[in-house]
C-alpha atoms as a PDB file:
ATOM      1  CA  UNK A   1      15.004 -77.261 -30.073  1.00  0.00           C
ATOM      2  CA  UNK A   2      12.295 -75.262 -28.526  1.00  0.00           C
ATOM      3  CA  UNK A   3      12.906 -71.644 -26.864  1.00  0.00           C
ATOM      4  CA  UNK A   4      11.844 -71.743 -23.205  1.00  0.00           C
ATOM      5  CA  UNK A   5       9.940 -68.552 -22.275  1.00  0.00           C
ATOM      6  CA  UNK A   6       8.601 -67.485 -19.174  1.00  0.00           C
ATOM      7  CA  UNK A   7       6.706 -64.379 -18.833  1.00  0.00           C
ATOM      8  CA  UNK A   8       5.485 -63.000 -15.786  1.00  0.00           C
ATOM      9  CA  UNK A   9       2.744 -60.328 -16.069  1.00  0.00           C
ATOM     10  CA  UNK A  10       2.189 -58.028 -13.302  1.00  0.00           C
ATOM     11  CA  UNK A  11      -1.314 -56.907 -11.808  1.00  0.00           C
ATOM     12  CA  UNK A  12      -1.230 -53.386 -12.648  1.00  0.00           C
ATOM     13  CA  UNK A  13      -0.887 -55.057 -16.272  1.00  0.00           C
ATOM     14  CA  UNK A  14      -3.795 -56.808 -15.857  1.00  0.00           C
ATOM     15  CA  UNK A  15      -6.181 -54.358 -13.968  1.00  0.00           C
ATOM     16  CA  UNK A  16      -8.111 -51.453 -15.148  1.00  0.00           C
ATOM     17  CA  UNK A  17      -7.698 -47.823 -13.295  1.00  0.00           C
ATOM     18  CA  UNK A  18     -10.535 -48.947 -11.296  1.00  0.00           C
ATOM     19  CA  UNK A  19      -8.818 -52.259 -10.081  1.00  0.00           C
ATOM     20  CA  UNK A  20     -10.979 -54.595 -12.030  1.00  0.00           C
ATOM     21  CA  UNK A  21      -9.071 -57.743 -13.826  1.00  0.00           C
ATOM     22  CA  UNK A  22      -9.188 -56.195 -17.651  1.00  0.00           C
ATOM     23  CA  UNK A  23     -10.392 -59.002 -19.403  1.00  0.00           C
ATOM     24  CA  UNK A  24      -9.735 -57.561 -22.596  1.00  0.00           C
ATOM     25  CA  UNK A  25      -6.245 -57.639 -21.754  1.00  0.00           C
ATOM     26  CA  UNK A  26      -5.689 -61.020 -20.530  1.00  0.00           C
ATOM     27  CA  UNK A  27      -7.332 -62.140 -23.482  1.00  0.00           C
ATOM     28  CA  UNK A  28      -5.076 -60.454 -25.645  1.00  0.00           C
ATOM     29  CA  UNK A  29      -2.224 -61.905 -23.538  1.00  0.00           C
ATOM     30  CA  UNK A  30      -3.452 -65.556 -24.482  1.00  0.00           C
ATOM     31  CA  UNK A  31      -4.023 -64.422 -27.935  1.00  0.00           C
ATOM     32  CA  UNK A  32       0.109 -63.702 -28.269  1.00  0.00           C
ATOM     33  CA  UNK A  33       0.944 -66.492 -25.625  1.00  0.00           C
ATOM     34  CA  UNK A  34      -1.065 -68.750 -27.953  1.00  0.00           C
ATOM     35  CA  UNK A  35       0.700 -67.162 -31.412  1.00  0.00           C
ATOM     36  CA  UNK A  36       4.424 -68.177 -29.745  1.00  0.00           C
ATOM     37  CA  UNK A  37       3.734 -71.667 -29.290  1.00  0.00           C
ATOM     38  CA  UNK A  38       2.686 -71.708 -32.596  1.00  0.00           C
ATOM     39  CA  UNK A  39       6.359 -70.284 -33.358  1.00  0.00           C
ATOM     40  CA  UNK A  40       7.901 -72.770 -31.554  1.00  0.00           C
ATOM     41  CA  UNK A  41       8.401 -71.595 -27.983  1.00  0.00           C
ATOM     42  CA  UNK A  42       7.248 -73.227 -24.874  1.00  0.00           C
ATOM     43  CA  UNK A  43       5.872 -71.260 -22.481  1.00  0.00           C
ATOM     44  CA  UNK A  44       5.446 -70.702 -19.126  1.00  0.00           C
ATOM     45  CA  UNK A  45       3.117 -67.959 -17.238  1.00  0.00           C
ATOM     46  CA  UNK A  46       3.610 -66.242 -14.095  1.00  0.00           C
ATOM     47  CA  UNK A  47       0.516 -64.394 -13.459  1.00  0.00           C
ATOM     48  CA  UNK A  48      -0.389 -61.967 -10.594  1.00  0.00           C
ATOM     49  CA  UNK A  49      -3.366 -60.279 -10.409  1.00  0.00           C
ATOM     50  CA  UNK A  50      -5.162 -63.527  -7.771  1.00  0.00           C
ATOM     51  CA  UNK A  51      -5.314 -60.813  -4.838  1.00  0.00           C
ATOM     52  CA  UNK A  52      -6.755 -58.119  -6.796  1.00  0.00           C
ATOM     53  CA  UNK A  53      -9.331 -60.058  -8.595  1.00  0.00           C
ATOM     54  CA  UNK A  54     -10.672 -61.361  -5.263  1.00  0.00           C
ATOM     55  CA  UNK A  55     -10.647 -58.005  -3.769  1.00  0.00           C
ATOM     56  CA  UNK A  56     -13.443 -56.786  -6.205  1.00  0.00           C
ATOM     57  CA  UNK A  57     -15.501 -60.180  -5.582  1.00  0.00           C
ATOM     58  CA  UNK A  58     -16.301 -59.283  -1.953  1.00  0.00           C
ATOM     59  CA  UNK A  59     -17.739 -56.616   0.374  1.00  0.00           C
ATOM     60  CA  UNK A  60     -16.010 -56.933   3.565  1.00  0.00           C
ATOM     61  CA  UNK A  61     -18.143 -55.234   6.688  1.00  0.00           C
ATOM     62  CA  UNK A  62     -15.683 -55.382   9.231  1.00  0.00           C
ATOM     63  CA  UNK A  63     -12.304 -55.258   9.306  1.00  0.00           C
ATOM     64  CA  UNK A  64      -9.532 -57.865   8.652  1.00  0.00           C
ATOM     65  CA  UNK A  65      -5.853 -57.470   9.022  1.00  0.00           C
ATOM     66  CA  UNK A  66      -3.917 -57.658   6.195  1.00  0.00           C
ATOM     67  CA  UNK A  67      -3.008 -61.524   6.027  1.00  0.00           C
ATOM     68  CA  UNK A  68      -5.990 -62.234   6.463  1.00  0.00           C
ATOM     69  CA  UNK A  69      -7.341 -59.802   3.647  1.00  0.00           C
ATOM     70  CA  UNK A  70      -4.340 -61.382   1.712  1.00  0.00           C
ATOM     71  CA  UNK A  71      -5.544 -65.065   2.703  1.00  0.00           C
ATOM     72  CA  UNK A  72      -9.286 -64.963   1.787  1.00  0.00           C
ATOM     73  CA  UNK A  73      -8.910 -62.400  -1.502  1.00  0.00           C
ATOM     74  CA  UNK A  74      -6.095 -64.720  -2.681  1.00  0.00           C
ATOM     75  CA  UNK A  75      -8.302 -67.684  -2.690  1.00  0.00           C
ATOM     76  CA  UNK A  76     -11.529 -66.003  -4.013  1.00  0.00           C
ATOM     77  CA  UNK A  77      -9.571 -64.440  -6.851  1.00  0.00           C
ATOM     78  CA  UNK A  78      -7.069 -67.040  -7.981  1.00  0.00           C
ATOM     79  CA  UNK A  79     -10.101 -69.525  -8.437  1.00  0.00           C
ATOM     80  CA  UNK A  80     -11.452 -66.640 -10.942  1.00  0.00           C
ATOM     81  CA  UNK A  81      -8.177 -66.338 -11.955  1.00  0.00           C
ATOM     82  CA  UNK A  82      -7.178 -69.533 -13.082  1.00  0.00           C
ATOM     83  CA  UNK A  83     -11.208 -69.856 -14.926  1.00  0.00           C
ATOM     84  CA  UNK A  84     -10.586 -67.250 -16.947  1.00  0.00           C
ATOM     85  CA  UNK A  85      -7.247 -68.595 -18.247  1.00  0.00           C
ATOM     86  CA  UNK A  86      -8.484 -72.198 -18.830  1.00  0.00           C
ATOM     87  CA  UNK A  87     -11.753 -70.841 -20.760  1.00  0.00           C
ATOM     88  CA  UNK A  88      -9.380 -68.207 -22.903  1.00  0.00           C
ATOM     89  CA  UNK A  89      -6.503 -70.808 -23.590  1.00  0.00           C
ATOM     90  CA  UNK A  90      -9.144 -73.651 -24.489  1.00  0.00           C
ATOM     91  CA  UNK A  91     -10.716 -71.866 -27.389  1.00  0.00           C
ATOM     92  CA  UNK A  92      -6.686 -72.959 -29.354  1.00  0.00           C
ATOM     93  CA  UNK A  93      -7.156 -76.117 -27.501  1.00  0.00           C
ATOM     94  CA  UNK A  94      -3.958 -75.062 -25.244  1.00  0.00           C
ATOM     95  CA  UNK A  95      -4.501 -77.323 -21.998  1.00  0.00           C
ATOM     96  CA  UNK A  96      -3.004 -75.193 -18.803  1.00  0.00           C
ATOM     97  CA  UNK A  97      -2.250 -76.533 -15.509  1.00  0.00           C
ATOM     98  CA  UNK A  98      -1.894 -74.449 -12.013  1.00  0.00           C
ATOM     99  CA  UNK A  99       1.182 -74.319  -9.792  1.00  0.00           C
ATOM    100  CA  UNK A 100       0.767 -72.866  -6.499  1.00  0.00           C
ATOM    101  CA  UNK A 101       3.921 -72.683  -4.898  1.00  0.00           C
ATOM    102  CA  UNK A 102       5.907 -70.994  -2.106  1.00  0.00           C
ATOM    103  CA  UNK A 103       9.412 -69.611  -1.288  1.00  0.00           C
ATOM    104  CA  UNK A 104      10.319 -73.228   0.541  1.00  0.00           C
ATOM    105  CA  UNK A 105       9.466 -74.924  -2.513  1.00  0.00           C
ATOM    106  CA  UNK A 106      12.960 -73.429  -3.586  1.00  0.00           C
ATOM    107  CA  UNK A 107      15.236 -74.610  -1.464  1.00  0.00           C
ATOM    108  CA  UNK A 108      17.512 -77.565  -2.847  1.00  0.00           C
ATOM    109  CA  UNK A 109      15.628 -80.914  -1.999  1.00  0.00           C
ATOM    110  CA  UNK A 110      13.105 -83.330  -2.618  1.00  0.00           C
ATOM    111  CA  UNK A 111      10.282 -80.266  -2.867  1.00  0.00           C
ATOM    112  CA  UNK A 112      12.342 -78.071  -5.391  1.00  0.00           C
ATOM    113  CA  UNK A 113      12.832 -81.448  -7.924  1.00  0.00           C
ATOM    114  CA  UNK A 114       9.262 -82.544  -7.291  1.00  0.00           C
ATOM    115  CA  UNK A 115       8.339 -78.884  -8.495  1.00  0.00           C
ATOM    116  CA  UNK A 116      11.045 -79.359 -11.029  1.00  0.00           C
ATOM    117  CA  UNK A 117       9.578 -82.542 -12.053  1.00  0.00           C
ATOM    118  CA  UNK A 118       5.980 -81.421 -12.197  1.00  0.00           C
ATOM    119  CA  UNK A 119       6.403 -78.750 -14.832  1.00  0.00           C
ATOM    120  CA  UNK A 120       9.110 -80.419 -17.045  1.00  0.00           C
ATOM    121  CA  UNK A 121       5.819 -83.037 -17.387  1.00  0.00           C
ATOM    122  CA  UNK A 122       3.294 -80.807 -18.206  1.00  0.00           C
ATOM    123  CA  UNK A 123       5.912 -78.891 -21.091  1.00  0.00           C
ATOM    124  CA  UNK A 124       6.569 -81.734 -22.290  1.00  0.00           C
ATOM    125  CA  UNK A 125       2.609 -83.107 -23.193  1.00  0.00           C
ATOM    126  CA  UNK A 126       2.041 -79.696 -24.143  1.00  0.00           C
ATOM    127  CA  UNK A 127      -0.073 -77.980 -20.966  1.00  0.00           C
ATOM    128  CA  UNK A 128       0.893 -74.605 -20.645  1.00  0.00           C
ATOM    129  CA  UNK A 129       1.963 -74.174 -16.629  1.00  0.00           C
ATOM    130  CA  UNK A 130       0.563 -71.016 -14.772  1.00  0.00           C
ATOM    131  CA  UNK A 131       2.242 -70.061 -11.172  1.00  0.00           C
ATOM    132  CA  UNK A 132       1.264 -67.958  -8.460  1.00  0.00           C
ATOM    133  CA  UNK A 133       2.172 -67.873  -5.081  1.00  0.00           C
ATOM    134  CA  UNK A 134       0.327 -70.057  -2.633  1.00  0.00           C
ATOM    135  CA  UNK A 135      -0.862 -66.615  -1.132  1.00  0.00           C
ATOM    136  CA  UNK A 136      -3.573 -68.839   1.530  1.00  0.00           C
ATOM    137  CA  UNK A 137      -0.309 -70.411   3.311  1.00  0.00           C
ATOM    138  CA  UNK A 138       2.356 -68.725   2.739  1.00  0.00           C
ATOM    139  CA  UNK A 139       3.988 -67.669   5.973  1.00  0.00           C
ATOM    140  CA  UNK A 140       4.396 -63.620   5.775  1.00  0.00           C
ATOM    141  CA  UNK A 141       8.331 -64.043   6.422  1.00  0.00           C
ATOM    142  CA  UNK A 142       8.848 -66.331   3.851  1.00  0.00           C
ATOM    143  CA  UNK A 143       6.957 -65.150   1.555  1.00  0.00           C
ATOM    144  CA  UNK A 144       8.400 -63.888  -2.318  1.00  0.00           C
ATOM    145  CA  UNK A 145       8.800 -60.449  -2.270  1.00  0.00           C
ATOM    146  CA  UNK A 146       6.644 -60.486  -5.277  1.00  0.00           C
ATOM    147  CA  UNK A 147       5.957 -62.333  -8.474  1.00  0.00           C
ATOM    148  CA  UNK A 148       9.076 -60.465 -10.113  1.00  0.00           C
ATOM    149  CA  UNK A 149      11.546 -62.724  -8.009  1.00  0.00           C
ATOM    150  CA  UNK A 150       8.893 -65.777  -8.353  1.00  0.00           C
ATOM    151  CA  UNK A 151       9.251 -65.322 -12.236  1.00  0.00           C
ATOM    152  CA  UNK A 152      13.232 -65.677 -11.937  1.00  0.00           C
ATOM    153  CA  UNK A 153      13.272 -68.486  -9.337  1.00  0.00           C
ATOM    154  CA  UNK A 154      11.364 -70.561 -11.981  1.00  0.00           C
ATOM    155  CA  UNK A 155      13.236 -69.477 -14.980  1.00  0.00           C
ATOM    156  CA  UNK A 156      16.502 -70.738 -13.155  1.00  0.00           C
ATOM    157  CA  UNK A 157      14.433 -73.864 -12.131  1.00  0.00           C
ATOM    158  CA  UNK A 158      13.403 -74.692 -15.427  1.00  0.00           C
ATOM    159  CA  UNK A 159      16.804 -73.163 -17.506  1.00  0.00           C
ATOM    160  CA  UNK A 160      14.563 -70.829 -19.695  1.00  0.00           C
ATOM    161  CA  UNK A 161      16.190 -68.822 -22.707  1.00  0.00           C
ATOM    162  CA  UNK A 162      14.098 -65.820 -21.568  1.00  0.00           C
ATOM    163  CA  UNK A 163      12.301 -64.275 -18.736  1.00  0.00           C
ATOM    164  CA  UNK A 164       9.895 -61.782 -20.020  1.00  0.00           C
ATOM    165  CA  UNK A 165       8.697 -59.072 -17.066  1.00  0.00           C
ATOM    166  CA  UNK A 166       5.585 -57.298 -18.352  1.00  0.00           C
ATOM    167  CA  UNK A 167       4.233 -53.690 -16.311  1.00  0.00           C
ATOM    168  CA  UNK A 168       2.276 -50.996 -17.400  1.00  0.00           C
ATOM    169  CA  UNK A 169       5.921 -49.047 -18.187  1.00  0.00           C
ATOM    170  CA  UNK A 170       8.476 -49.918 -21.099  1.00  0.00           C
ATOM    171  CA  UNK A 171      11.133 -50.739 -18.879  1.00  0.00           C
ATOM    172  CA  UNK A 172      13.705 -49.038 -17.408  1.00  0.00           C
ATOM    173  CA  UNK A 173      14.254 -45.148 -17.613  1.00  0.00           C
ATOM    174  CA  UNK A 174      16.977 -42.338 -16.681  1.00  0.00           C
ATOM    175  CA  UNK A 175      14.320 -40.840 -14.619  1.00  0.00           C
ATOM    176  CA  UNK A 176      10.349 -40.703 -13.522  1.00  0.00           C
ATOM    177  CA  UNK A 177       9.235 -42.261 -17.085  1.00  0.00           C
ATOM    178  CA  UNK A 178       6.375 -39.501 -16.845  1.00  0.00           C
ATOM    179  CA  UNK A 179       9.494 -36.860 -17.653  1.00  0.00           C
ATOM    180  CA  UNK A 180       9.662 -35.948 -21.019  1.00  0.00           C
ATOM    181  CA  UNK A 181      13.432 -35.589 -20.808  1.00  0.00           C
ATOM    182  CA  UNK A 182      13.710 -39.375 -19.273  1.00  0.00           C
ATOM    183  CA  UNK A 183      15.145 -41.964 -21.833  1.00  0.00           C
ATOM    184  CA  UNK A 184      14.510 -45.336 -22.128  1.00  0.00           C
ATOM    185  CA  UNK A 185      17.685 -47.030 -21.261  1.00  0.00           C
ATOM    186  CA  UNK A 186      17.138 -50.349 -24.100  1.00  0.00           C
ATOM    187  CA  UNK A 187      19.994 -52.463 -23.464  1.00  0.00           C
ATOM    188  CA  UNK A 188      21.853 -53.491 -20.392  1.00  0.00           C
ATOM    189  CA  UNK A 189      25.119 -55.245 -20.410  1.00  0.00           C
ATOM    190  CA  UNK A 190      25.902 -57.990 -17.550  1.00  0.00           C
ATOM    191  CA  UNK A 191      27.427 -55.685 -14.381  1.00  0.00           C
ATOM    192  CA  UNK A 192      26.474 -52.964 -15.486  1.00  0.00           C
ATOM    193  CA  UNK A 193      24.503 -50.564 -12.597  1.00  0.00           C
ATOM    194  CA  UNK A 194      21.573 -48.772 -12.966  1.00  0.00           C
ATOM    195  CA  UNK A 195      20.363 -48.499  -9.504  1.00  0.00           C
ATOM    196  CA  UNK A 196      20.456 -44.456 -10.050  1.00  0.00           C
ATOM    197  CA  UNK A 197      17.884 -44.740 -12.554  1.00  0.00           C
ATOM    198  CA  UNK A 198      15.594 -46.518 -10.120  1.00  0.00           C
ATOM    199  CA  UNK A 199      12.586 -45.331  -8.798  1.00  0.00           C
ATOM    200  CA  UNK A 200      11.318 -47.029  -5.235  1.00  0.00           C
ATOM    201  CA  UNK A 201       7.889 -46.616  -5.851  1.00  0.00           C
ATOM    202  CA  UNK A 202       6.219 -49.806  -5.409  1.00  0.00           C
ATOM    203  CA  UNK A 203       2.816 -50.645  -7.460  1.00  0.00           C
ATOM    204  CA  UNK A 204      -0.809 -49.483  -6.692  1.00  0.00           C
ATOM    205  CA  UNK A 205      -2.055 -53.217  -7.399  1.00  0.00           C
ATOM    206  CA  UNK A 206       0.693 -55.343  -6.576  1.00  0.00           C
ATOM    207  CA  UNK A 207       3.696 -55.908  -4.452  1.00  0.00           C
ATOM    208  CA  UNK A 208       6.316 -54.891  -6.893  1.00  0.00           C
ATOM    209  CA  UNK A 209       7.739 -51.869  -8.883  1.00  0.00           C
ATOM    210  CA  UNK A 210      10.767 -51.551 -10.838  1.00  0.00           C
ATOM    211  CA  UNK A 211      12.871 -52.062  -7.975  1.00  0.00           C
ATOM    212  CA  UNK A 212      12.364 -55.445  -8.087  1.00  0.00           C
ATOM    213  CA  UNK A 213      12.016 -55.690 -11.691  1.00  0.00           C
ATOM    214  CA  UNK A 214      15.602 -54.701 -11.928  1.00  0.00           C
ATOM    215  CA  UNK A 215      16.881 -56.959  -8.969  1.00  0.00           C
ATOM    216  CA  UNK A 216      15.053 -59.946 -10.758  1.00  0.00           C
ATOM    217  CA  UNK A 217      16.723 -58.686 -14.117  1.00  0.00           C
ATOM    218  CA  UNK A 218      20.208 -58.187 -12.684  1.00  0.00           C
ATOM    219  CA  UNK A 219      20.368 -61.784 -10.731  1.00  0.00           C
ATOM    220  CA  UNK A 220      19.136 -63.586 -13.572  1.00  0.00           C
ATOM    221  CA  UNK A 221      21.356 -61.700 -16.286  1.00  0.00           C
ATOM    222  CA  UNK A 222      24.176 -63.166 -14.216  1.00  0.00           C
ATOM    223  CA  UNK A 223      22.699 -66.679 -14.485  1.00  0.00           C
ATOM    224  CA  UNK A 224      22.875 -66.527 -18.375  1.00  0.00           C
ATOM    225  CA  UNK A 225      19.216 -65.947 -18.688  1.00  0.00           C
ATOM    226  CA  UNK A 226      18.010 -62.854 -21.364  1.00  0.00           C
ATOM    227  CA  UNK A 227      15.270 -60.945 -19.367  1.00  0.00           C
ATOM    228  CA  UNK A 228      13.025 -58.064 -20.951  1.00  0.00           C
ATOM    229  CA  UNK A 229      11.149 -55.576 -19.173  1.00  0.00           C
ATOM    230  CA  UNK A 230       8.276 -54.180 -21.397  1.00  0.00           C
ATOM    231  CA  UNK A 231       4.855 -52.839 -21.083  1.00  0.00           C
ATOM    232  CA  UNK A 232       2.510 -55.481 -20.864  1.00  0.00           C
ATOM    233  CA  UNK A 233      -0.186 -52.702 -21.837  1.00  0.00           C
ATOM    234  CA  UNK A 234       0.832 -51.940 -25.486  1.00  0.00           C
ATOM    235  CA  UNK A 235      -1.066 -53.826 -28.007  1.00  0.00           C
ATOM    236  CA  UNK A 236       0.727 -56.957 -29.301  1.00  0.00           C
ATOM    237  CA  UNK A 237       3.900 -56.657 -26.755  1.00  0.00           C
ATOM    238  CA  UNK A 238       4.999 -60.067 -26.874  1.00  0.00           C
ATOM    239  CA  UNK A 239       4.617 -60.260 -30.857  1.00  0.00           C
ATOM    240  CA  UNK A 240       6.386 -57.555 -31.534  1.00  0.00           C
ATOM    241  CA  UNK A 241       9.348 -57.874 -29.397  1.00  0.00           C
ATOM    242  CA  UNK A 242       9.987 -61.000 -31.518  1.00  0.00           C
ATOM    243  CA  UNK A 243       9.068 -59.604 -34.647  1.00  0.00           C
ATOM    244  CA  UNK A 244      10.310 -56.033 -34.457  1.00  0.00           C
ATOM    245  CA  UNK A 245      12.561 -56.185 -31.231  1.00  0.00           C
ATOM    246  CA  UNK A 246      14.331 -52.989 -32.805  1.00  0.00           C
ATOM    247  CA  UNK A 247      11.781 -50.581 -33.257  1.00  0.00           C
ATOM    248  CA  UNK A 248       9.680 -52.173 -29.818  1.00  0.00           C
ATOM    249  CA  UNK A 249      10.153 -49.798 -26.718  1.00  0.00           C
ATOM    250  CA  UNK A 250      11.575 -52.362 -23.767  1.00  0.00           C
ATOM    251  CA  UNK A 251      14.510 -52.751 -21.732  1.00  0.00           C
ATOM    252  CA  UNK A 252      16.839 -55.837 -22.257  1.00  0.00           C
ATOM    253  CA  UNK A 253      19.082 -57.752 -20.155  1.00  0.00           C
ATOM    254  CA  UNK A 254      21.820 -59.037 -22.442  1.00  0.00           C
ATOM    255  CA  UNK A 255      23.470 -62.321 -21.740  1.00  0.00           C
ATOM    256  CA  UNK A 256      27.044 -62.739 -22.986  1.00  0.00           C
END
């Protein structure tokens, strides 16, 4: 039977300092994603990073207010977005298909199985599902409160063995992770609290910080889902935290 794996990789994972996608680095994502269907898992990819890319695309003269800004870089830069993915993931002949959704799309009903339905299809002919949120509608009080809690909503949906949250940190430390004396905490038992060891900080690029990251981890550790928190920036994350898991800085969210 096939592992179900959903990894969600953050924008400040996929942008440079100066808030440019990093190409480089999404393509190195699709090189592992690519490598762990070849080892037998199926995959599914949260990506962020639609807002930020769009944001880059287009001088803006006069002002907008910020769902507006949201509305029109959302739709410039997912449409990038989404082209970049299809051209990377076609050269190993790995067809993807988008899923825009929203917070509604959630709620028990005919739209939750529909989305249910819709991605259970596509795993199961092989196209390799990539969801965002539907940023150009998405009502600003019912919208995710990032892709962090997207990422779990979908590995509940679609009972994954693992939800994978990649940043530009390892995971979870006793303190600011840019203190020497900070640890990386590796392995977190279900119940167990570590809200001392977070920092509120949210990030420069997205909507999200480790706040969130550990909320996500903690509610879907109770659900019987493994989550990892890793650094999405260190060369070959997702290969070696299957082939070296021991020796792989990351912070994981034992089931029991």
């Amino acid at each position: 039977m096939k592992r179900r794996i959903v990894i969600k990789v953050g924008s400040n994972a996929l942008t440079r300092p100066d808030g440019r996608l990093d190409v480089t680095r999404m393509s190195a994502l699709v090189d592992q994603i690519a490598w762990l269907r070849t080892k037998g898992c199926e995959v599914i990819l949260v990506s962020s990073g639609a807002v930020a890319c769009g944001r880059r695309e287009l001088d803006i003269e006069h002002e907008l207010d910020s769902v507006e800004q949201r509305q029109l870089f959302s739709a410039m830069g997912q449409a990038k977005l989404i082209g970049l993915y299809y051209d990377l993931f076609r050269e190993y002949h790995i067809h993807v298909g988008q899923v825009l959704t929203m917070k509604e799309n959630f709620q028990p009903g005919e739209q939750y199985q529909n989305q249910q339905a819709c991605m259970r299809v596509m795993l199961e002919n092989g196209v390799l599902p990539i969801v965002n949120e539907n940023d150009t509608v998405s009502v600003t009080e019912l919208m995710f409160t990032d892709n962090d809690e997207l990422s779990g909503l979908i590995a509940q949906m679609m009972q994954a063995d693992t939800l994978i949250l990649l940043s530009n940190i390892d995971g979870i430390y006793t303190g600011n992770p840019a203190d020497p004396q900070s640890q990386l905490i590796k392995e977190v038992a279900p119940g167990t609290d570590l809200s001392q060891y977070i920092q509120t900080e949210k990030s420069s690029a997205g909507r999200g910080g480790m706040q969130s990251k550990y909320a996500t981890a903690s509610k879907i550790q109770a659900s019987g889902i493994r989550v990892i928190i890793a650094n999405g920036k260190r060369e070959n994350i997702l290969v070696d935290l299957m082939e070296q898991p021991n020796t792989t800085p990351h912070t994981i969210f034992k089931t029991c």
